[in-house]
C-alpha atoms as a PDB file:
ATOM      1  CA  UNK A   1     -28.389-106.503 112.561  1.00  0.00           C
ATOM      2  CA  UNK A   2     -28.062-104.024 115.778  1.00  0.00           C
ATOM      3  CA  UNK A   3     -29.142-106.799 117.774  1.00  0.00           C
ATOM      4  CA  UNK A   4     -27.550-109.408 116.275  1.00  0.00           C
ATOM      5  CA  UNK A   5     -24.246-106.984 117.002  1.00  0.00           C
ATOM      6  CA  UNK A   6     -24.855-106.408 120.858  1.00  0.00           C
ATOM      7  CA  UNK A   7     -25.506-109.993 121.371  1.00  0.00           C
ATOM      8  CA  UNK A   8     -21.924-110.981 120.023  1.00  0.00           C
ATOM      9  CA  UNK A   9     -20.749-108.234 121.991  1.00  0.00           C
ATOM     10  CA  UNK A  10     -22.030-109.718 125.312  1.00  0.00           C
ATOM     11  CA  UNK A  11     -20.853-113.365 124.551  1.00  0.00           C
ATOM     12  CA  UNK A  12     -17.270-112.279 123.151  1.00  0.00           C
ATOM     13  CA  UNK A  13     -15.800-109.716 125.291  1.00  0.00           C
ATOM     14  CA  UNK A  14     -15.662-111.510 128.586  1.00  0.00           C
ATOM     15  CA  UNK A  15     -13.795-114.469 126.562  1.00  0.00           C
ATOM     16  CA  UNK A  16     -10.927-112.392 125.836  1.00  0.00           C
ATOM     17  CA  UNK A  17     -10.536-111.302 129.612  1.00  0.00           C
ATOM     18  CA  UNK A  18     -10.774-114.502 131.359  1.00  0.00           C
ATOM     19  CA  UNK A  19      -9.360-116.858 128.717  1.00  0.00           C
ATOM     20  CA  UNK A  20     -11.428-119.510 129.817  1.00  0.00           C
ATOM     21  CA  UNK A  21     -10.473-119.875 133.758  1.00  0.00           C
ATOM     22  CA  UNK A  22     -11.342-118.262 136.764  1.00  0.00           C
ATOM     23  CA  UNK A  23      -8.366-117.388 139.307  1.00  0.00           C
ATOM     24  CA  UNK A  24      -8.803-118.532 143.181  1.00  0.00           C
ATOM     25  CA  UNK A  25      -8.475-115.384 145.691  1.00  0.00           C
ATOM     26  CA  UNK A  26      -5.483-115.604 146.716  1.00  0.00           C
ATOM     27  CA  UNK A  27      -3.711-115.319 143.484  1.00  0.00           C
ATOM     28  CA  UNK A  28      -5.560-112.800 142.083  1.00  0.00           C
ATOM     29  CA  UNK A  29      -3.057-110.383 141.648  1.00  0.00           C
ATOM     30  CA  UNK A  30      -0.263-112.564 141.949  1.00  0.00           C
ATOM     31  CA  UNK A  31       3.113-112.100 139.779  1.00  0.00           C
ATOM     32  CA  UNK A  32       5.663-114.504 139.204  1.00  0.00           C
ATOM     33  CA  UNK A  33       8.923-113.304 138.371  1.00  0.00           C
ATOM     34  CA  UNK A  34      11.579-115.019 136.388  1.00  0.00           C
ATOM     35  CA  UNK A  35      13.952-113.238 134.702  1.00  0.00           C
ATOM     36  CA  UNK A  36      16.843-114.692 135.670  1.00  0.00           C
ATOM     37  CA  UNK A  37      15.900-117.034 139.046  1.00  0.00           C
ATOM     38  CA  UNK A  38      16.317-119.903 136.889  1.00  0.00           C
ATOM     39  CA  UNK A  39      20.205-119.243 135.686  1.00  0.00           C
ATOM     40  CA  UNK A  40      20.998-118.899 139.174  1.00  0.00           C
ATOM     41  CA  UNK A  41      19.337-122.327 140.192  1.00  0.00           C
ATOM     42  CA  UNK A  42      16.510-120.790 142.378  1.00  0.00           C
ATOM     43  CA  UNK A  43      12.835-121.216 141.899  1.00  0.00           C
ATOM     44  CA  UNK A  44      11.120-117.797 140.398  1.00  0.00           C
ATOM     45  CA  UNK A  45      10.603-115.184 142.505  1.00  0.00           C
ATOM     46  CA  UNK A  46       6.583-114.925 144.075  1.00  0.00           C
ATOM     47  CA  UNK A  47       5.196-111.891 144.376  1.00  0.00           C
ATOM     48  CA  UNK A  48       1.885-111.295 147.031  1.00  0.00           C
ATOM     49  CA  UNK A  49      -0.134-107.938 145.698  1.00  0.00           C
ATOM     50  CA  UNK A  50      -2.967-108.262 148.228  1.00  0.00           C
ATOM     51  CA  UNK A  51      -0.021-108.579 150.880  1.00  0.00           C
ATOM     52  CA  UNK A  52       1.445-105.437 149.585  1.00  0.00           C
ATOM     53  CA  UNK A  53      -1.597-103.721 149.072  1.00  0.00           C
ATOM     54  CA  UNK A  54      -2.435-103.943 152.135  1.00  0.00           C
ATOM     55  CA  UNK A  55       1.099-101.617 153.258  1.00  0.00           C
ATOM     56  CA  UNK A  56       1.537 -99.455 150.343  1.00  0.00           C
ATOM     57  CA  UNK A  57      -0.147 -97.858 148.260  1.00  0.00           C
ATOM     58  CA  UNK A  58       0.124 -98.512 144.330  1.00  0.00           C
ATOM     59  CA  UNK A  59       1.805 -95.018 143.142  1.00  0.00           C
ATOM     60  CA  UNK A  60       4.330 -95.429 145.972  1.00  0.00           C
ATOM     61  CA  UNK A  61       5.409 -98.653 144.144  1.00  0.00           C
ATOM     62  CA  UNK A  62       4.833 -97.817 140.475  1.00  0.00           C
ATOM     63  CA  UNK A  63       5.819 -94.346 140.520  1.00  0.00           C
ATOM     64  CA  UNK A  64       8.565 -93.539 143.388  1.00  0.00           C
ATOM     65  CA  UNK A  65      10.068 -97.224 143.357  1.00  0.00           C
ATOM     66  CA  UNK A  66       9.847 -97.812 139.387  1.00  0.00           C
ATOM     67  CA  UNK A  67       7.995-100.724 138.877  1.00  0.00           C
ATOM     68  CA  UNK A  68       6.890-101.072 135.346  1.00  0.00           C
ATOM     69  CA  UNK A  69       2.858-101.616 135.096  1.00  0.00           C
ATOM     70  CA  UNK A  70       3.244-104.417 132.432  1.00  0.00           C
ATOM     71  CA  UNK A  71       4.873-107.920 133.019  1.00  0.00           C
ATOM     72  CA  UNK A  72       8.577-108.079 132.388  1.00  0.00           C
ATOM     73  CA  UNK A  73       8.644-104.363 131.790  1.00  0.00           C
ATOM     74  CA  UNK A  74      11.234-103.843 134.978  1.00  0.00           C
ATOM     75  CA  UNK A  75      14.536-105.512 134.879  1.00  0.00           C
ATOM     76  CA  UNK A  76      14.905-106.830 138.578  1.00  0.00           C
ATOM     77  CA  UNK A  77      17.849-108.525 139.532  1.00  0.00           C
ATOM     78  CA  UNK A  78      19.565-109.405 142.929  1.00  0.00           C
ATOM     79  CA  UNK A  79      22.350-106.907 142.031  1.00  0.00           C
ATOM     80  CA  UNK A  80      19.565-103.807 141.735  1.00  0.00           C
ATOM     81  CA  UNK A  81      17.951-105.397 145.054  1.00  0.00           C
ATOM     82  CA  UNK A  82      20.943-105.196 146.885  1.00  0.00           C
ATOM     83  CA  UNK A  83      21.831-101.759 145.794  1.00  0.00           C
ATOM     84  CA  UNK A  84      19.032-100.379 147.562  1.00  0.00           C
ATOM     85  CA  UNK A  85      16.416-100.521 144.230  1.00  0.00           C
ATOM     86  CA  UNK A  86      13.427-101.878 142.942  1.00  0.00           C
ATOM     87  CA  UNK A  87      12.976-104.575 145.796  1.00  0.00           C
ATOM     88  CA  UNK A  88      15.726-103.720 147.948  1.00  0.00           C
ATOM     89  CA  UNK A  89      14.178-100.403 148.323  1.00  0.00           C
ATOM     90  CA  UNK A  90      12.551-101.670 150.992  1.00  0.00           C
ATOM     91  CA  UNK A  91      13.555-104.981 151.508  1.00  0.00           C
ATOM     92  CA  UNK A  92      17.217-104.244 153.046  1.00  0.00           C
ATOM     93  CA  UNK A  93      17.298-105.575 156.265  1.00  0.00           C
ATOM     94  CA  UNK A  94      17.319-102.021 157.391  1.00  0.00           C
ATOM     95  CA  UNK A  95      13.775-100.429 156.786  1.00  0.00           C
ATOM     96  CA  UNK A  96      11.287-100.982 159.633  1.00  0.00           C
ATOM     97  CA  UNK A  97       7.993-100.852 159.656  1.00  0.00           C
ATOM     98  CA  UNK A  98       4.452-101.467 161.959  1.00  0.00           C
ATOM     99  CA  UNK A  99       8.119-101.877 164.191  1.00  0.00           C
ATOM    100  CA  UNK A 100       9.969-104.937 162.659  1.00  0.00           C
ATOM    101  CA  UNK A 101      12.841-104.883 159.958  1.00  0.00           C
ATOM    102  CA  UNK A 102      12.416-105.938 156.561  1.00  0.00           C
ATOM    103  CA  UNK A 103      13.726-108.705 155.671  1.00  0.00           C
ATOM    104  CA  UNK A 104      16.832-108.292 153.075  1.00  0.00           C
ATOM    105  CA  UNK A 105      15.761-108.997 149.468  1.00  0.00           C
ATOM    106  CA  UNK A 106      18.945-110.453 148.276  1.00  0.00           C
ATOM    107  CA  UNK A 107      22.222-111.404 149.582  1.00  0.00           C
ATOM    108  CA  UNK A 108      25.904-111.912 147.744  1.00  0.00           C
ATOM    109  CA  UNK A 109      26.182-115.267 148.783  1.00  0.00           C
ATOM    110  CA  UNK A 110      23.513-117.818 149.801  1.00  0.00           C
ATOM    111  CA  UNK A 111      24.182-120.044 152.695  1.00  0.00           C
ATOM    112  CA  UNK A 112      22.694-120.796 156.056  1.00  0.00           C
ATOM    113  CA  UNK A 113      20.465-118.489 156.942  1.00  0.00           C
ATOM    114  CA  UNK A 114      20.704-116.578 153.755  1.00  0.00           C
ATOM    115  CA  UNK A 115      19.717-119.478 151.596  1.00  0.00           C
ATOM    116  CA  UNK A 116      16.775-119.901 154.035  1.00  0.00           C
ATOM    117  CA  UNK A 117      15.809-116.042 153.205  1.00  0.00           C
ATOM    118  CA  UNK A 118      16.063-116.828 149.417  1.00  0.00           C
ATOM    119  CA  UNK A 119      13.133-118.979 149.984  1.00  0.00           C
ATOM    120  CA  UNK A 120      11.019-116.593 151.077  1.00  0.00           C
ATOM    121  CA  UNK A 121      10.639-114.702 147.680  1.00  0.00           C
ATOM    122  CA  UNK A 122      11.764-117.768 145.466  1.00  0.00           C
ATOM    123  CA  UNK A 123       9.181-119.831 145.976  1.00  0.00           C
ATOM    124  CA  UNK A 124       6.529-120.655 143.303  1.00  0.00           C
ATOM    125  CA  UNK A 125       5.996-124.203 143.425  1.00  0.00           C
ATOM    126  CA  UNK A 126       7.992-124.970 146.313  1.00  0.00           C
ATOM    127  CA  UNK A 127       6.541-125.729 149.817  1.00  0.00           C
ATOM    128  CA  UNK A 128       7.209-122.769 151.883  1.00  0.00           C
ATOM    129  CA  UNK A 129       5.795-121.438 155.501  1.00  0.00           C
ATOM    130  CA  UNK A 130       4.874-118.225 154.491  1.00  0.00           C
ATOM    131  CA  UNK A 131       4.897-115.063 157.360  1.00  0.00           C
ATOM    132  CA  UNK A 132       1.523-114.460 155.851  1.00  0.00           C
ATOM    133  CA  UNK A 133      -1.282-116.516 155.073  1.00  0.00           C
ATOM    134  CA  UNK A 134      -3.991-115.078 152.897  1.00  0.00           C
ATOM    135  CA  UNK A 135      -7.048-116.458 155.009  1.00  0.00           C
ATOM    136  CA  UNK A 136      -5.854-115.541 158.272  1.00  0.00           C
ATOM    137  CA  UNK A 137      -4.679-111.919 156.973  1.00  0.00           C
ATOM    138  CA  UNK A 138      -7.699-111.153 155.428  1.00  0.00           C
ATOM    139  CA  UNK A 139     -10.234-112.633 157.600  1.00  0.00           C
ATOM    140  CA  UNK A 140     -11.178-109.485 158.885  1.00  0.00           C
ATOM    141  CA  UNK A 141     -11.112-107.289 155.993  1.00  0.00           C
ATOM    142  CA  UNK A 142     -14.393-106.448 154.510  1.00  0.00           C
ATOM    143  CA  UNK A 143     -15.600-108.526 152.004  1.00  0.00           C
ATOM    144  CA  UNK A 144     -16.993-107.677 148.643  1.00  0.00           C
ATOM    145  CA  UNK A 145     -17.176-109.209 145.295  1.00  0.00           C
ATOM    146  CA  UNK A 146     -14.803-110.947 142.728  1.00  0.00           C
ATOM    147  CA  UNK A 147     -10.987-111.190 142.371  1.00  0.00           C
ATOM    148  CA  UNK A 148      -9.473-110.813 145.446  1.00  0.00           C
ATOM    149  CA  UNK A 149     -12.596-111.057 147.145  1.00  0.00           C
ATOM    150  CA  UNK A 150     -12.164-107.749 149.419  1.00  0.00           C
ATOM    151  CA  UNK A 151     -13.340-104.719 149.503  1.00  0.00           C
ATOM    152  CA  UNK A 152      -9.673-102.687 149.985  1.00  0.00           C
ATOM    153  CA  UNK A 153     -11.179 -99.478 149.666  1.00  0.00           C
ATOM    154  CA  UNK A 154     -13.670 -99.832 152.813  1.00  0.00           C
ATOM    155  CA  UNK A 155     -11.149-101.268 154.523  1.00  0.00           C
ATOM    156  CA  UNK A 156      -9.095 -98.554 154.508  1.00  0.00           C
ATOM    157  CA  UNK A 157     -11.491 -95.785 155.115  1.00  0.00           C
ATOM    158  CA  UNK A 158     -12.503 -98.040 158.434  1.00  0.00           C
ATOM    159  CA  UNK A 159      -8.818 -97.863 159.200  1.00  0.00           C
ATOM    160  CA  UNK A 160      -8.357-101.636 159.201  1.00  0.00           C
ATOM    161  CA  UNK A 161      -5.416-100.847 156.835  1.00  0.00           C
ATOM    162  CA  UNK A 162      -3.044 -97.961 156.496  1.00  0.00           C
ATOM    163  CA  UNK A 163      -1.288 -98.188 153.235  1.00  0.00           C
ATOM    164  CA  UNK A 164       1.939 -95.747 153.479  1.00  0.00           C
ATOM    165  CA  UNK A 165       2.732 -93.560 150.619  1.00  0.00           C
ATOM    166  CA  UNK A 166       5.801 -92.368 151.213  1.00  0.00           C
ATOM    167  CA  UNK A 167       9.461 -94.027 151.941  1.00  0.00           C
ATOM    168  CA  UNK A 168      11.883 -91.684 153.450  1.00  0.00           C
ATOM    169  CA  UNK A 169      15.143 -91.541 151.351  1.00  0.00           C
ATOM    170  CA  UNK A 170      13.044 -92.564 148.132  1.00  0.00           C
ATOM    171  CA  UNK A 171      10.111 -90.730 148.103  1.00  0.00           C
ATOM    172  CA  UNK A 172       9.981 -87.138 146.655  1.00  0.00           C
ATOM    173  CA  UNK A 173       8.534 -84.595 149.989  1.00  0.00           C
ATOM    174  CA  UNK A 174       5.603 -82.728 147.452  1.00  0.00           C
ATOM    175  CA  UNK A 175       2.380 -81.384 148.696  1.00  0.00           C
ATOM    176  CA  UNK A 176      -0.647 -83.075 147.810  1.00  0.00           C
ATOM    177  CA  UNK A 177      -2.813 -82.287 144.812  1.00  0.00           C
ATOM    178  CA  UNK A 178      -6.324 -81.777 144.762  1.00  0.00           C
ATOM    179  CA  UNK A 179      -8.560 -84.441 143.192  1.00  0.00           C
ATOM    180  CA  UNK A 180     -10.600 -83.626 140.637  1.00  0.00           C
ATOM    181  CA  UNK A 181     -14.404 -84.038 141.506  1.00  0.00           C
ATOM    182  CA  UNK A 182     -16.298 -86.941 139.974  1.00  0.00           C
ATOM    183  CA  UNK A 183     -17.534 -87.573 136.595  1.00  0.00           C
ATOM    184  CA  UNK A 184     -19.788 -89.590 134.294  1.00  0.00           C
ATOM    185  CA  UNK A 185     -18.763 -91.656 131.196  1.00  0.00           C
ATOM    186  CA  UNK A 186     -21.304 -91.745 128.744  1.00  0.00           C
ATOM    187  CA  UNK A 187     -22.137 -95.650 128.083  1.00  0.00           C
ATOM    188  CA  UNK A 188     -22.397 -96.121 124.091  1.00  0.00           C
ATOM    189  CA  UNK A 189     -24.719 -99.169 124.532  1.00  0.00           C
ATOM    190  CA  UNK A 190     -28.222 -98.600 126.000  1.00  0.00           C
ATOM    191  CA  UNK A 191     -28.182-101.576 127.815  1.00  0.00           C
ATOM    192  CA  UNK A 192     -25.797-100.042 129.980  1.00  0.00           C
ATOM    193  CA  UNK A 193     -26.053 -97.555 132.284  1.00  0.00           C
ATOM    194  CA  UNK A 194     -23.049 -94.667 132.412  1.00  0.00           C
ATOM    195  CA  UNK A 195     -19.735 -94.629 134.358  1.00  0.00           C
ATOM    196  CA  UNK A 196     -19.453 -92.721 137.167  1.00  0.00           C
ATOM    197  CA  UNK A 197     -15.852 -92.212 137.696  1.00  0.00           C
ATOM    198  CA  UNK A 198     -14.216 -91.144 140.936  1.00  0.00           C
ATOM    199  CA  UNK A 199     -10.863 -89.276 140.722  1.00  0.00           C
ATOM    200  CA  UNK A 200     -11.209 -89.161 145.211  1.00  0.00           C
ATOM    201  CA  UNK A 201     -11.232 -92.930 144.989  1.00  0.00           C
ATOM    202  CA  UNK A 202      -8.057 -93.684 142.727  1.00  0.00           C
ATOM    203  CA  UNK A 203      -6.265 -90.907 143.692  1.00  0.00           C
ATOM    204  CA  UNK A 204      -5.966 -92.030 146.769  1.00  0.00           C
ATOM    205  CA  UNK A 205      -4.013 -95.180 145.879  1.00  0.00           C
ATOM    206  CA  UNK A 206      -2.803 -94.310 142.979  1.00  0.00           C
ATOM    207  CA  UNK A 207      -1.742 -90.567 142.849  1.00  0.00           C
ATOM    208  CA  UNK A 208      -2.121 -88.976 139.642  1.00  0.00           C
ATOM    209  CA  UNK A 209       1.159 -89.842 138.126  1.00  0.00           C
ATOM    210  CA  UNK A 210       0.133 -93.793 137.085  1.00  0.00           C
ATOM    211  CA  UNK A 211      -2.870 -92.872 134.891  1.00  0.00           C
ATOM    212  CA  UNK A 212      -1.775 -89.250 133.519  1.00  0.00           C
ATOM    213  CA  UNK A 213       0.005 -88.676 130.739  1.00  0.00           C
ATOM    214  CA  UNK A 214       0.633 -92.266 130.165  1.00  0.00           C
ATOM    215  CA  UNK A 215      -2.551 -94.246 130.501  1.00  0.00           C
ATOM    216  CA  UNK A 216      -5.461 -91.689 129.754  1.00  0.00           C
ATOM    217  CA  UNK A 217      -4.485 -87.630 128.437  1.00  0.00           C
ATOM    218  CA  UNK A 218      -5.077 -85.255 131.020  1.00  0.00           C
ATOM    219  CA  UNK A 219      -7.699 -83.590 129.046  1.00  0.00           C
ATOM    220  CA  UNK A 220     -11.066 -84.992 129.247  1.00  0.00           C
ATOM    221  CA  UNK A 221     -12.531 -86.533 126.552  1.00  0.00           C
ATOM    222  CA  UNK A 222      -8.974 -86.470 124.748  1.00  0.00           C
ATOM    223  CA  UNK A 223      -8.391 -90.874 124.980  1.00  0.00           C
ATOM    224  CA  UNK A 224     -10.893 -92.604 123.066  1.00  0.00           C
ATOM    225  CA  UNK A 225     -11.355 -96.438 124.250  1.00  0.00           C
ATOM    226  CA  UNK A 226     -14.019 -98.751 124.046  1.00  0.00           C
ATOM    227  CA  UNK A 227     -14.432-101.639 126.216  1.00  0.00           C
ATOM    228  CA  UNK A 228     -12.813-103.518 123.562  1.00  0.00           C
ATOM    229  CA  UNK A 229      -9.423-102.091 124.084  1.00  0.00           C
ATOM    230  CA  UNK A 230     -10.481-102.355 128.410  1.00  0.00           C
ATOM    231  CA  UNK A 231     -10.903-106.529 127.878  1.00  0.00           C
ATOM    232  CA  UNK A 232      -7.398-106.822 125.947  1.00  0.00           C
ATOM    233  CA  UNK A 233      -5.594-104.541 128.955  1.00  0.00           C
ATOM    234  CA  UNK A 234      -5.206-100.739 128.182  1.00  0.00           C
ATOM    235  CA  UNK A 235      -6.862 -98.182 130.069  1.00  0.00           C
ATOM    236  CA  UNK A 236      -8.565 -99.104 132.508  1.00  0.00           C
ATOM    237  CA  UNK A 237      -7.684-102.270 131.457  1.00  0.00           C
ATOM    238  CA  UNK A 238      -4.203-101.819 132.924  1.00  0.00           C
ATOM    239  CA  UNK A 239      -4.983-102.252 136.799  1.00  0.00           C
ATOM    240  CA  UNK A 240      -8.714-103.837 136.647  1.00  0.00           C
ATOM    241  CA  UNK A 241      -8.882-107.372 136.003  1.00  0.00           C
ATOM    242  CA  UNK A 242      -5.070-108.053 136.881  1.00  0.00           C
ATOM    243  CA  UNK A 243      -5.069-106.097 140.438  1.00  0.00           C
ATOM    244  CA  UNK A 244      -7.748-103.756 141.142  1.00  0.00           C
ATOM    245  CA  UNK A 245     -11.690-105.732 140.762  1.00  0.00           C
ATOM    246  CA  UNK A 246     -12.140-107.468 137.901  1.00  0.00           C
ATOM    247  CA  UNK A 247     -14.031-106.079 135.207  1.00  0.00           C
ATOM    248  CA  UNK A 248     -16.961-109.026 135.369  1.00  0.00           C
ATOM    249  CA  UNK A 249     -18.715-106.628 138.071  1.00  0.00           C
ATOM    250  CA  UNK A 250     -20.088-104.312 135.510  1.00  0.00           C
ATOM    251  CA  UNK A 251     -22.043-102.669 138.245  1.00  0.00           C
ATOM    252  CA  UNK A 252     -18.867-101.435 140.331  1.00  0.00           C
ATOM    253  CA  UNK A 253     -18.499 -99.093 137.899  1.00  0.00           C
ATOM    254  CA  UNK A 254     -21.344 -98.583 135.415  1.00  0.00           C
ATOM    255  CA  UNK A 255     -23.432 -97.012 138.578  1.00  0.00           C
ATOM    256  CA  UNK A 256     -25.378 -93.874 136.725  1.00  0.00           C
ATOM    257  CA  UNK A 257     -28.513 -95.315 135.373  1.00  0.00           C
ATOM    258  CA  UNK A 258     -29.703 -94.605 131.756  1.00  0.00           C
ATOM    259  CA  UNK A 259     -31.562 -91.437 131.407  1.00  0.00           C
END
């Protein structure tokens, strides 16, 4: 019965992450939004996370900015953009950065070379030169297994990127906190060996404001998951297999062998 139990384990779980198709490199990640693109005739909006990645960092975004972690949990609409939010909080034709201005999100009127700008957002399914392609951006970023295909941390501790974590006039000035050190997360099957889980790593990116209180209690031991609840989103569930590395590489994080 045990073993009749971890083999439908094995077989079942990866079902309800990948629902049955595999998603190409460059759209791992990728969001498409439409709350309201199609009322004002445009094609939804496209939005590049390994573009941004590559910038920012993720807290800077989900915490500072306000982006929701779940789909369709922000209301963005050209009218928020153009105030200076969500979007527009960088994208205001007035920001600059690696020394070029960003591009305005939205405009009050589209026409000429405002209409052309539209494009550059609203484009899913519509043939459009992009600034950035994903092959020739991330040619020579270190490579390393699924999703994306890169290996985002290395590449930033080599310097090849420098995501910024901070926007002046949006950004709180705070002094950083110290990570915690690294743990282990006891594996519940012994086929498995144990988590090790790095606070330095995701701290980096993500600050300690996305996981804490919301996603996982600050005391340890205090959230109970299972891998269950991982494969249907939650926990870690939130950021791996949409964004961060898919959970298929069991060995990116199960890295403490069985004692």
């Amino acid at each position: 019965m045990k073993l009749l139990l971890m083999l439908c384990l094995i077989f079942i779980v990866p079902d309800i992450s990948t629902a049955g198709k595999m998603t190409s490199p460059q759209d791992y990640g990728k969001v498409i939004i439409n709350n309201y693109s199609d009322d004002a005739g445009l094609a939804p909006v496209v939005f590049e996370h390994w573009l941004h990645r590559a910038m920012f960092t993720c807290r800077l975004c989900h915490v500072d900015i306000g982006f929701a972690m779940e789909a369709e949990g922000t209301e963005i609409n050209a009218d928020f953009n153009t105030k200076g939010l969500y979007c527009g909080a960088c994208h205001d034709g007035k920001r600059v950065f690696n020394n070029k201005i960003i591009f305005a999100a939205c405009a009050d009127r589209t026409a000429g070379e405002e209409d052309r700008r539209c494009g550059r957002c609203h484009s899913y399914r519509m043939k459009v030169e992009k600034e950035h392609d994903f092959k020739t951006f991330t040619k020579k970023l270190p490579q390393k297994g699924l999703g994306s295909g890169i290996d985002w941390e290395e590449a930033e501790a080599k310097g090849l990127i420098k995501p910024v974590d901070s926007l002046e006039g949006i950004s709180i000035k705070r002094s950083p906190l110290k990570a915690r050190d690294d743990f282990s997360i006891e594996s519940k099957g012994s086929w498995m060996s144990d988590v090790i889980f790095s606070h330095n790593k995701h701290v980096s990116w993500n600050g300690c404001e996305i996981c804490h209180p919301d996603i996982f209690q600050v005391k340890r031991g205090a959230t109970k998951y299972t891998m269950i609840h991982i494969y249907s989103g939650e926990y870690c569930g939130v950021c791996h297999g949409k964004v961060a590395f898919p959970l298929k590489e069991c060995g990116r994080c199960h890295t403490k062998p069985v004692q």
